[in-house]
PDB file of N, CA and C in Angstrom:
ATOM      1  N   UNK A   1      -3.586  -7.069  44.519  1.00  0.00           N
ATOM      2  CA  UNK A   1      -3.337  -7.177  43.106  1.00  0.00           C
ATOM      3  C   UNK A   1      -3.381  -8.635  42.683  1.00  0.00           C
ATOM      4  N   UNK A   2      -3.864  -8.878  41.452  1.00  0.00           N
ATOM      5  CA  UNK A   2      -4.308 -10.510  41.026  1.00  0.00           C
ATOM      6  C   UNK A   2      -3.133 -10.582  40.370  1.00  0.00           C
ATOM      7  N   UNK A   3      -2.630 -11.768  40.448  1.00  0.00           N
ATOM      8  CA  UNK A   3      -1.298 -12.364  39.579  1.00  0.00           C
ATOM      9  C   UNK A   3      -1.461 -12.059  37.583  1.00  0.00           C
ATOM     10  N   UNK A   4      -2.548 -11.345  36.639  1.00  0.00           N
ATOM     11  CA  UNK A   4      -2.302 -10.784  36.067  1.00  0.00           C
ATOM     12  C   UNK A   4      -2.131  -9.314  35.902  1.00  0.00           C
ATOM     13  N   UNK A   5      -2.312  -8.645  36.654  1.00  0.00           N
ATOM     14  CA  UNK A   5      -2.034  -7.308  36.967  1.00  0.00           C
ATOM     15  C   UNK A   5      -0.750  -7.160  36.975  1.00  0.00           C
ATOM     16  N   UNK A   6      -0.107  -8.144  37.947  1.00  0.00           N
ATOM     17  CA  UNK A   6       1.713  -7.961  38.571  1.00  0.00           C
ATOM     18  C   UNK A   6       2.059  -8.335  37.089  1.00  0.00           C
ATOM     19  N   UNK A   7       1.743  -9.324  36.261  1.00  0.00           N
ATOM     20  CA  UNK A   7       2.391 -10.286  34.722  1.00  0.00           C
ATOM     21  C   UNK A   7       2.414  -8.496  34.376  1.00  0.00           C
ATOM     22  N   UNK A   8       0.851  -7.606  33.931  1.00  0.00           N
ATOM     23  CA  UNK A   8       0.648  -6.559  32.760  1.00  0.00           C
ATOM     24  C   UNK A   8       1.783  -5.485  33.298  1.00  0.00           C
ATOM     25  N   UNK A   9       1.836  -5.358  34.562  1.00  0.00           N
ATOM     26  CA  UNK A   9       2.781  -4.459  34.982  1.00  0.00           C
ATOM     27  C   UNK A   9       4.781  -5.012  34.954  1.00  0.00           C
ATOM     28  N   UNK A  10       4.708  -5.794  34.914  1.00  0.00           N
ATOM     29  CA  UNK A  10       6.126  -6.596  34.702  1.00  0.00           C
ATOM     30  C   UNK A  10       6.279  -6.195  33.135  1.00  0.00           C
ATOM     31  N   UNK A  11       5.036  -6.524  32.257  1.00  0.00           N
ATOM     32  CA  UNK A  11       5.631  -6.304  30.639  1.00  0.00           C
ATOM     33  C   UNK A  11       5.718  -5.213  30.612  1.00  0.00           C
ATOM     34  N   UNK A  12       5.126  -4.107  31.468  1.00  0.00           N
ATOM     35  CA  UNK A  12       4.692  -2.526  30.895  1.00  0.00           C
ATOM     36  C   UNK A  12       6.309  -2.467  31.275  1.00  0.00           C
ATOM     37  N   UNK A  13       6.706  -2.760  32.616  1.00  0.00           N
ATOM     38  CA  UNK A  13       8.123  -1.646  33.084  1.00  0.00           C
ATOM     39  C   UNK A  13       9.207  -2.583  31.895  1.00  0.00           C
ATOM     40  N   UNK A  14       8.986  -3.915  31.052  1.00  0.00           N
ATOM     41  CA  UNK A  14      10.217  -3.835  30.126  1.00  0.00           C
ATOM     42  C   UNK A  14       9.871  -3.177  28.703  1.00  0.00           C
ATOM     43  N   UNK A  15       8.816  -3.300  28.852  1.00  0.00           N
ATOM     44  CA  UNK A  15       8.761  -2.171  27.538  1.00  0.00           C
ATOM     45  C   UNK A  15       9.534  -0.439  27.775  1.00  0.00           C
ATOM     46  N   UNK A  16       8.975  -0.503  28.707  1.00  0.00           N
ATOM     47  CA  UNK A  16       9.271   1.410  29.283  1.00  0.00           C
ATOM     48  C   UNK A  16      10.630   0.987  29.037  1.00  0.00           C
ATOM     49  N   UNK A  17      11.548  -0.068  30.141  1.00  0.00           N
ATOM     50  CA  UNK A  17      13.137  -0.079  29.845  1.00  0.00           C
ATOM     51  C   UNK A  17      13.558  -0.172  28.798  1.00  0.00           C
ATOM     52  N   UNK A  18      13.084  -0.741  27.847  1.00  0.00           N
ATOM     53  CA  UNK A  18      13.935  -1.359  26.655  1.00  0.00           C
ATOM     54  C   UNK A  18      13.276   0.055  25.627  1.00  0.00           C
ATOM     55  N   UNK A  19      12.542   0.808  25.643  1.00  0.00           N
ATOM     56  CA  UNK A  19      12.120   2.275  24.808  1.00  0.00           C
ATOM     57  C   UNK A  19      13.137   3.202  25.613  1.00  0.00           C
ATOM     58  N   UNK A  20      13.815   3.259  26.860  1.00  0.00           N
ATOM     59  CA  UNK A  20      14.454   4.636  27.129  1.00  0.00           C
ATOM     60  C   UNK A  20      16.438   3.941  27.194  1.00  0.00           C
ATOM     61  N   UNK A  21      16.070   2.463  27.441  1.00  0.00           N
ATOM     62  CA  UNK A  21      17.922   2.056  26.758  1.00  0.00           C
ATOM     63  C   UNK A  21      17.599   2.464  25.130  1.00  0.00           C
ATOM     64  N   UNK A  22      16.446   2.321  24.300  1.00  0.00           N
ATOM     65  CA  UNK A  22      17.112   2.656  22.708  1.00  0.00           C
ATOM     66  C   UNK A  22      17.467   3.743  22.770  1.00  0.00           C
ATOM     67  N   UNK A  23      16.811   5.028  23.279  1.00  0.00           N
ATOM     68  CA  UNK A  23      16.686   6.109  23.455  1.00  0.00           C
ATOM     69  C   UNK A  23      18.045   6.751  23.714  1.00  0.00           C
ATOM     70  N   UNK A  24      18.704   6.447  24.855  1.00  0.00           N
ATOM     71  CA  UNK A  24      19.906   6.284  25.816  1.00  0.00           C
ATOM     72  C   UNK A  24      20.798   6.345  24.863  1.00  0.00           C
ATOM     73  N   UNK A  25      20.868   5.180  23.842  1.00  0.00           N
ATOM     74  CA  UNK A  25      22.100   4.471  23.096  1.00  0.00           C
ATOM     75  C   UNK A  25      22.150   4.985  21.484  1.00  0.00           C
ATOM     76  N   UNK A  26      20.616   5.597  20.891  1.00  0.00           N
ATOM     77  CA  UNK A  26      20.705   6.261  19.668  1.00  0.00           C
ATOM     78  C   UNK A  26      19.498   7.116  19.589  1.00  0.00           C
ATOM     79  N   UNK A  27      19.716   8.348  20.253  1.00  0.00           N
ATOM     80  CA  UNK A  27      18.172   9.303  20.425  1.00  0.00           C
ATOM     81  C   UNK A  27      17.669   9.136  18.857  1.00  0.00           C
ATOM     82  N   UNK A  28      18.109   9.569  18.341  1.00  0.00           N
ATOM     83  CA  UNK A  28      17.951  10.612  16.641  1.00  0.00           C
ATOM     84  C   UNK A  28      17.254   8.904  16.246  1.00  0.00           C
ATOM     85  N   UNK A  29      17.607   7.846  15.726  1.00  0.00           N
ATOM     86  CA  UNK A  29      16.840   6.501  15.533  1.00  0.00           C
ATOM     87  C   UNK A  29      15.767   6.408  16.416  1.00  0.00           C
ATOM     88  N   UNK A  30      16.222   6.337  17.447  1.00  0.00           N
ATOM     89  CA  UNK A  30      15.308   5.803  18.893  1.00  0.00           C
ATOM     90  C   UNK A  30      13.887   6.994  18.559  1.00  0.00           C
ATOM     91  N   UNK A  31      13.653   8.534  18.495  1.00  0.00           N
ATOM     92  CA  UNK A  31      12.610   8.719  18.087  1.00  0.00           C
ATOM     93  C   UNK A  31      11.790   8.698  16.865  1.00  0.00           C
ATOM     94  N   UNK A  32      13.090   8.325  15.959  1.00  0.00           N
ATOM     95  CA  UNK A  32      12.434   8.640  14.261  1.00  0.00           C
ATOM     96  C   UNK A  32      12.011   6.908  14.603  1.00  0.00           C
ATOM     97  N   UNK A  33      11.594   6.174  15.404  1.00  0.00           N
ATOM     98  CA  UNK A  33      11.143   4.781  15.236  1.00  0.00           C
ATOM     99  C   UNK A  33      10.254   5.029  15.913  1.00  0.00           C
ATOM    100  N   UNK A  34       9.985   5.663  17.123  1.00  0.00           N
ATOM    101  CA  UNK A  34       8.859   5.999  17.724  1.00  0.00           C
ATOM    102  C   UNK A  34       8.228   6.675  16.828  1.00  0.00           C
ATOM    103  N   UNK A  35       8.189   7.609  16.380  1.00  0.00           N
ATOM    104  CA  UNK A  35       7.251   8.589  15.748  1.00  0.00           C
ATOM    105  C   UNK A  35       6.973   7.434  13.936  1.00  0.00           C
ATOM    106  N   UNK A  36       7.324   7.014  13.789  1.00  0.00           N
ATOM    107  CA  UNK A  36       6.929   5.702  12.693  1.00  0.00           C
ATOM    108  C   UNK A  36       6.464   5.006  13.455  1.00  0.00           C
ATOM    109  N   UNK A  37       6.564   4.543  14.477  1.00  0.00           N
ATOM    110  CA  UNK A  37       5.352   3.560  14.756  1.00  0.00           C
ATOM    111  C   UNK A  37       4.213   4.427  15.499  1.00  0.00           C
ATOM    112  N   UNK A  38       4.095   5.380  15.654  1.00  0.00           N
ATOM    113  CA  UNK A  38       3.362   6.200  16.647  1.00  0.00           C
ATOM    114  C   UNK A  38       1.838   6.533  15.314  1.00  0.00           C
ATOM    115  N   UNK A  39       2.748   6.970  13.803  1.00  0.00           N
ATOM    116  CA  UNK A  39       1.773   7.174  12.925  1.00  0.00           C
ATOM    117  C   UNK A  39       1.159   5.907  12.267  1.00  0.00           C
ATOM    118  N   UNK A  40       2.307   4.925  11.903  1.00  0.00           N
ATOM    119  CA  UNK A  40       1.797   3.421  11.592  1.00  0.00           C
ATOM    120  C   UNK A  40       0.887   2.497  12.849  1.00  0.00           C
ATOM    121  N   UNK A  41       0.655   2.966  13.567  1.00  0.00           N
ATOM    122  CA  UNK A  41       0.040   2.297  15.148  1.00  0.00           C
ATOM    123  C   UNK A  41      -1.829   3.195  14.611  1.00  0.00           C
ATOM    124  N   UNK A  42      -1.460   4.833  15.187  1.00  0.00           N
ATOM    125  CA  UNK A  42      -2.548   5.274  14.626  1.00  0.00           C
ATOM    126  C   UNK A  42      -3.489   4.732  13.659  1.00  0.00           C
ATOM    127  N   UNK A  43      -2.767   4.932  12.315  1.00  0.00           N
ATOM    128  CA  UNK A  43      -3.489   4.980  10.743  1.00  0.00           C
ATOM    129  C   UNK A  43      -3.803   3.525  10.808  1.00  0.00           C
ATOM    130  N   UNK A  44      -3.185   2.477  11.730  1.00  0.00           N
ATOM    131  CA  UNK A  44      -4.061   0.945  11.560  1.00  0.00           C
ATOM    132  C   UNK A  44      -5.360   1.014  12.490  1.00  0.00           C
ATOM    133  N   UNK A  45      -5.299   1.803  13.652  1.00  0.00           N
ATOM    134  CA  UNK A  45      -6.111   1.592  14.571  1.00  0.00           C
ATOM    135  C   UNK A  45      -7.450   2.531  13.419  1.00  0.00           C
ATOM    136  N   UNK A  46      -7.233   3.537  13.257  1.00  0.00           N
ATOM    137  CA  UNK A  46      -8.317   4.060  12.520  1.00  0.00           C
ATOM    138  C   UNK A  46      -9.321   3.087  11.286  1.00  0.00           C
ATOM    139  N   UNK A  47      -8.197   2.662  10.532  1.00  0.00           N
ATOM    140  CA  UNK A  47      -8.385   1.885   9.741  1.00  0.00           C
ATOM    141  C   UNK A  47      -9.258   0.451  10.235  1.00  0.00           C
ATOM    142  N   UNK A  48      -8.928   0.004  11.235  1.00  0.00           N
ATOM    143  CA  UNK A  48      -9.756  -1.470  12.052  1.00  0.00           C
ATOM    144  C   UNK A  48     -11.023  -0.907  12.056  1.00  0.00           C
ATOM    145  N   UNK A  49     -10.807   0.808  12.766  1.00  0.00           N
ATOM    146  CA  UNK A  49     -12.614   1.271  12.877  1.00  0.00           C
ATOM    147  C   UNK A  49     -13.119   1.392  11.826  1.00  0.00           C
ATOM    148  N   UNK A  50     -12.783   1.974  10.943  1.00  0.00           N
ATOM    149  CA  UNK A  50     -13.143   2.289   9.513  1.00  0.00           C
ATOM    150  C   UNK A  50     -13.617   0.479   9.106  1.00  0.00           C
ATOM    151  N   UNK A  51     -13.103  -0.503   8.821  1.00  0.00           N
ATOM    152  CA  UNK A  51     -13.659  -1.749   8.353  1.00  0.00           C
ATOM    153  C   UNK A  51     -14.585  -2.502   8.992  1.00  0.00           C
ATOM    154  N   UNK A  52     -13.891  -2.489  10.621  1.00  0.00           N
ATOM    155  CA  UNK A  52     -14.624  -3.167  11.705  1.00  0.00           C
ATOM    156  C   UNK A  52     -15.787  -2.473  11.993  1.00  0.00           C
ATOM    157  N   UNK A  53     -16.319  -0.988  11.290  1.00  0.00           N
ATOM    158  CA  UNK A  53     -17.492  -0.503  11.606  1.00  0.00           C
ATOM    159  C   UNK A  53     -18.648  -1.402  10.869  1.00  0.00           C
ATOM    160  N   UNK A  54     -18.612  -1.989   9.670  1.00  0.00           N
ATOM    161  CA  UNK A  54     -19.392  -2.310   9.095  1.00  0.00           C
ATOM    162  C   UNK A  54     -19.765  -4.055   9.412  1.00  0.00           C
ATOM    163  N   UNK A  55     -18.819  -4.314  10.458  1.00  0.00           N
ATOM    164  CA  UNK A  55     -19.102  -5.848  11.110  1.00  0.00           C
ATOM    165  C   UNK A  55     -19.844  -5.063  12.785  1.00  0.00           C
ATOM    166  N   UNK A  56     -19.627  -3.672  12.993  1.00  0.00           N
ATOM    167  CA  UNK A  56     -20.138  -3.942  14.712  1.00  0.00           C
ATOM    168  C   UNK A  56     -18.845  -3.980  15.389  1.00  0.00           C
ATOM    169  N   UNK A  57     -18.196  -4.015  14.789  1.00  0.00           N
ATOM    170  CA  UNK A  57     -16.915  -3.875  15.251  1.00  0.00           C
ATOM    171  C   UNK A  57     -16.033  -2.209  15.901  1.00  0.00           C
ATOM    172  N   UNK A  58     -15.606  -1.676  16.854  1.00  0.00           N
ATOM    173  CA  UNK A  58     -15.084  -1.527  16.899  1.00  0.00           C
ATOM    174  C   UNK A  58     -13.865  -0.606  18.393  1.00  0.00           C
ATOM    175  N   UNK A  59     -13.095  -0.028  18.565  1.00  0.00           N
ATOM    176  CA  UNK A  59     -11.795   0.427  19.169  1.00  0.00           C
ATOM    177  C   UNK A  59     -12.101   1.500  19.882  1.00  0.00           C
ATOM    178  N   UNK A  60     -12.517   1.945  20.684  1.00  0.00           N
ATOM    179  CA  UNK A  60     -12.676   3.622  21.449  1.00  0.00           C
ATOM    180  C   UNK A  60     -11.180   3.989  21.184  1.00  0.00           C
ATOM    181  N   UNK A  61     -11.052   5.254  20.693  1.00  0.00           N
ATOM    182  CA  UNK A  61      -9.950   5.844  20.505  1.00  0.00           C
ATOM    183  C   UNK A  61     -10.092   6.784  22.052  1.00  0.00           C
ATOM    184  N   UNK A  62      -8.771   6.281  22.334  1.00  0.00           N
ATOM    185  CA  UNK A  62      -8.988   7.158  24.132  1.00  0.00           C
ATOM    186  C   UNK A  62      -7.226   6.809  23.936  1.00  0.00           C
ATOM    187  N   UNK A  63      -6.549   7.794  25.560  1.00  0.00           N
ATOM    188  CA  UNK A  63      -5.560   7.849  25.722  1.00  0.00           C
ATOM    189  C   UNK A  63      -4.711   6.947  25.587  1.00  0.00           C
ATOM    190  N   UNK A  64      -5.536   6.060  26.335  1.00  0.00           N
ATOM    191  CA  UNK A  64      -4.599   4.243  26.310  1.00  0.00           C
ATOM    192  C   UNK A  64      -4.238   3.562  25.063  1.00  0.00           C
ATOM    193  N   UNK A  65      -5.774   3.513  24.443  1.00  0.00           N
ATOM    194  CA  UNK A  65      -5.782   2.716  23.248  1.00  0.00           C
ATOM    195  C   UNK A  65      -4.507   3.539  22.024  1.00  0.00           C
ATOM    196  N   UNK A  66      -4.473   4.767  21.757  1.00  0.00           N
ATOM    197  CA  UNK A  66      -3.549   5.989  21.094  1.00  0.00           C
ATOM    198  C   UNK A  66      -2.198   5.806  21.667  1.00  0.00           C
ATOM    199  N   UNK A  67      -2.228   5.571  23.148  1.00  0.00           N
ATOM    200  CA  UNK A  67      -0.590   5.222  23.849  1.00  0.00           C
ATOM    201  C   UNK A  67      -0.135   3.724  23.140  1.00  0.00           C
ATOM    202  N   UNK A  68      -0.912   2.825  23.185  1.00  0.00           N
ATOM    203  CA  UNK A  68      -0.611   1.435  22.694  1.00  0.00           C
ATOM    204  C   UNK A  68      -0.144   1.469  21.018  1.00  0.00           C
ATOM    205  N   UNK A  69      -1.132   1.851  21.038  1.00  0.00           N
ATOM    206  CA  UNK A  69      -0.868   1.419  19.358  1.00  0.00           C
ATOM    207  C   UNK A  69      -0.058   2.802  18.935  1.00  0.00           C
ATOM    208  N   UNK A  70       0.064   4.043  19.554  1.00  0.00           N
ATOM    209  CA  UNK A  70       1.434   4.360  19.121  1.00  0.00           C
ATOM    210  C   UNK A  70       2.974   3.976  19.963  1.00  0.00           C
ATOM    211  N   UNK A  71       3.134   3.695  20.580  1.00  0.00           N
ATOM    212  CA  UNK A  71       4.530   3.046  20.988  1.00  0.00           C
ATOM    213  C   UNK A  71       4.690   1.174  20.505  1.00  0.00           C
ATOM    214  N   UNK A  72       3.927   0.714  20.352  1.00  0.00           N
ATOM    215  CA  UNK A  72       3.976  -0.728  19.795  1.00  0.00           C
ATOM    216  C   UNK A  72       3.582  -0.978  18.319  1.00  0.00           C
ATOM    217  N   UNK A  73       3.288   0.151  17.972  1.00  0.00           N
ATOM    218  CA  UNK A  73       2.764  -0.229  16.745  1.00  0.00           C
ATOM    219  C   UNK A  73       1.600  -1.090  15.804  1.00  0.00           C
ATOM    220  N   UNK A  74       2.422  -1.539  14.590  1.00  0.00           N
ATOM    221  CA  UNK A  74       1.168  -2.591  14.287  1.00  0.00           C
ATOM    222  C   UNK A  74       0.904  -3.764  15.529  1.00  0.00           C
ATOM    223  N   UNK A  75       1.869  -4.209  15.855  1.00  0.00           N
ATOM    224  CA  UNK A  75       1.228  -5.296  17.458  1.00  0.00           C
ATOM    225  C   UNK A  75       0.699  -4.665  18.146  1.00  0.00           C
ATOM    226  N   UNK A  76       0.750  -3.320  18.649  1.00  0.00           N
ATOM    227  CA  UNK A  76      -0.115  -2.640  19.783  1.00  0.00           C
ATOM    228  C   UNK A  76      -1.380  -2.904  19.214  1.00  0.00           C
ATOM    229  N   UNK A  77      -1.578  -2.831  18.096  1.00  0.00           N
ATOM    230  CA  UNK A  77      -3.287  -2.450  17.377  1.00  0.00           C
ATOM    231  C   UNK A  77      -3.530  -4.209  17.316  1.00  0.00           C
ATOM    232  N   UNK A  78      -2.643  -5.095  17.009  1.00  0.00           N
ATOM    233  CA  UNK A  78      -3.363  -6.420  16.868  1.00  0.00           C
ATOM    234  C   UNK A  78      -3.593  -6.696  18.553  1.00  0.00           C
ATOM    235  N   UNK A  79      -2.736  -6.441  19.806  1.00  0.00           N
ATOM    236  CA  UNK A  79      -2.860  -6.699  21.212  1.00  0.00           C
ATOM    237  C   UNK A  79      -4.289  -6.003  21.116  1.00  0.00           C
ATOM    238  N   UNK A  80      -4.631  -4.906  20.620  1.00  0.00           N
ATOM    239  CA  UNK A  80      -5.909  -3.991  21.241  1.00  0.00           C
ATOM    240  C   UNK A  80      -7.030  -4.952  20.513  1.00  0.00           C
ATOM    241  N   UNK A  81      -6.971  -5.207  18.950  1.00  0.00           N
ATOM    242  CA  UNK A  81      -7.781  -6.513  18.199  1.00  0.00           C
ATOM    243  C   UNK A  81      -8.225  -7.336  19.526  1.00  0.00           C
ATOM    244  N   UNK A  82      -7.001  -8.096  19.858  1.00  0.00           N
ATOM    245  CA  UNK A  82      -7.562  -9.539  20.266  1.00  0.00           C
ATOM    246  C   UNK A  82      -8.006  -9.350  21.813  1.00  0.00           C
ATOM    247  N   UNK A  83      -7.315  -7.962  22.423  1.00  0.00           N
ATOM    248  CA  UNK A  83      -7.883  -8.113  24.202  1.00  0.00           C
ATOM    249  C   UNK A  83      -9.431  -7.260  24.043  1.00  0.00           C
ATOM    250  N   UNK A  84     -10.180  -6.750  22.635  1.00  0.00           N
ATOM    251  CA  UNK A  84     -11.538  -6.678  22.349  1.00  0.00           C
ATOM    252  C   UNK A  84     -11.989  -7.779  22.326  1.00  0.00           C
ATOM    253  N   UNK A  85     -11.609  -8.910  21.381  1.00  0.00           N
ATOM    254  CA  UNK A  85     -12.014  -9.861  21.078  1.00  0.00           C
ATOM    255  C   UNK A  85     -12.628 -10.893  22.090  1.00  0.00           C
ATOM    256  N   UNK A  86     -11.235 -11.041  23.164  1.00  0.00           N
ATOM    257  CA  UNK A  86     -11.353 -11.784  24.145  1.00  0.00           C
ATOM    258  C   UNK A  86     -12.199 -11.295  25.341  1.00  0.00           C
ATOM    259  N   UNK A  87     -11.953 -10.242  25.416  1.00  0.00           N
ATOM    260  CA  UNK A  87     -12.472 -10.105  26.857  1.00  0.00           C
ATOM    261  C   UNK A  87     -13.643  -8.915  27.022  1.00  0.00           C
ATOM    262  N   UNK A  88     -14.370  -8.625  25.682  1.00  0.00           N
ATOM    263  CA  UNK A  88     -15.880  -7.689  25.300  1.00  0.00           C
ATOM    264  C   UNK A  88     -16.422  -8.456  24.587  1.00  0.00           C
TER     265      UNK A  88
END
């Protein structure tokens, strides 16, 4: 494993922790925030394709990309923006 793999997997397991302590400590919030960012994550990612189509631009909607930008939200969809940007 290359020393960014161990970094992507170090952020993934505090994200996972810090989504099942909210969870833990206020279910009824903890999913009505997931499921708001799950639809606000979506409707931006669609939306990037929808604009970014007409630059050449754009997002494969697949499991990952739908997991990201619904548990992170609008940052999941700007992280998915810029790791297109950078590294395709």
């Amino acid at each position: 494993m290359t020393a960014w793999q161990v970094i992507g997997l170090m952020i993934g397991a505090v994200v996972v922790l810090y989504l099942l302590a909210q969870f833990v400590r206020e279910p009824g919030a903890a999913l009505m925030n997931l499921v708001r960012g799950l639809i606000v994550g979506l409707v931006a990612l669609v939306l990037v394709n929808l604009v970014g189509g007409s630059f050449g631009f754009h997002i494969g909607l697949n499991p990952a990309t739908a997991l990201t930008a619904g548990l992170l939200g609008l940052p999941g969809v700007a992280a998915l923006v810029v790791i297109h940007l950078w590294l395709i």
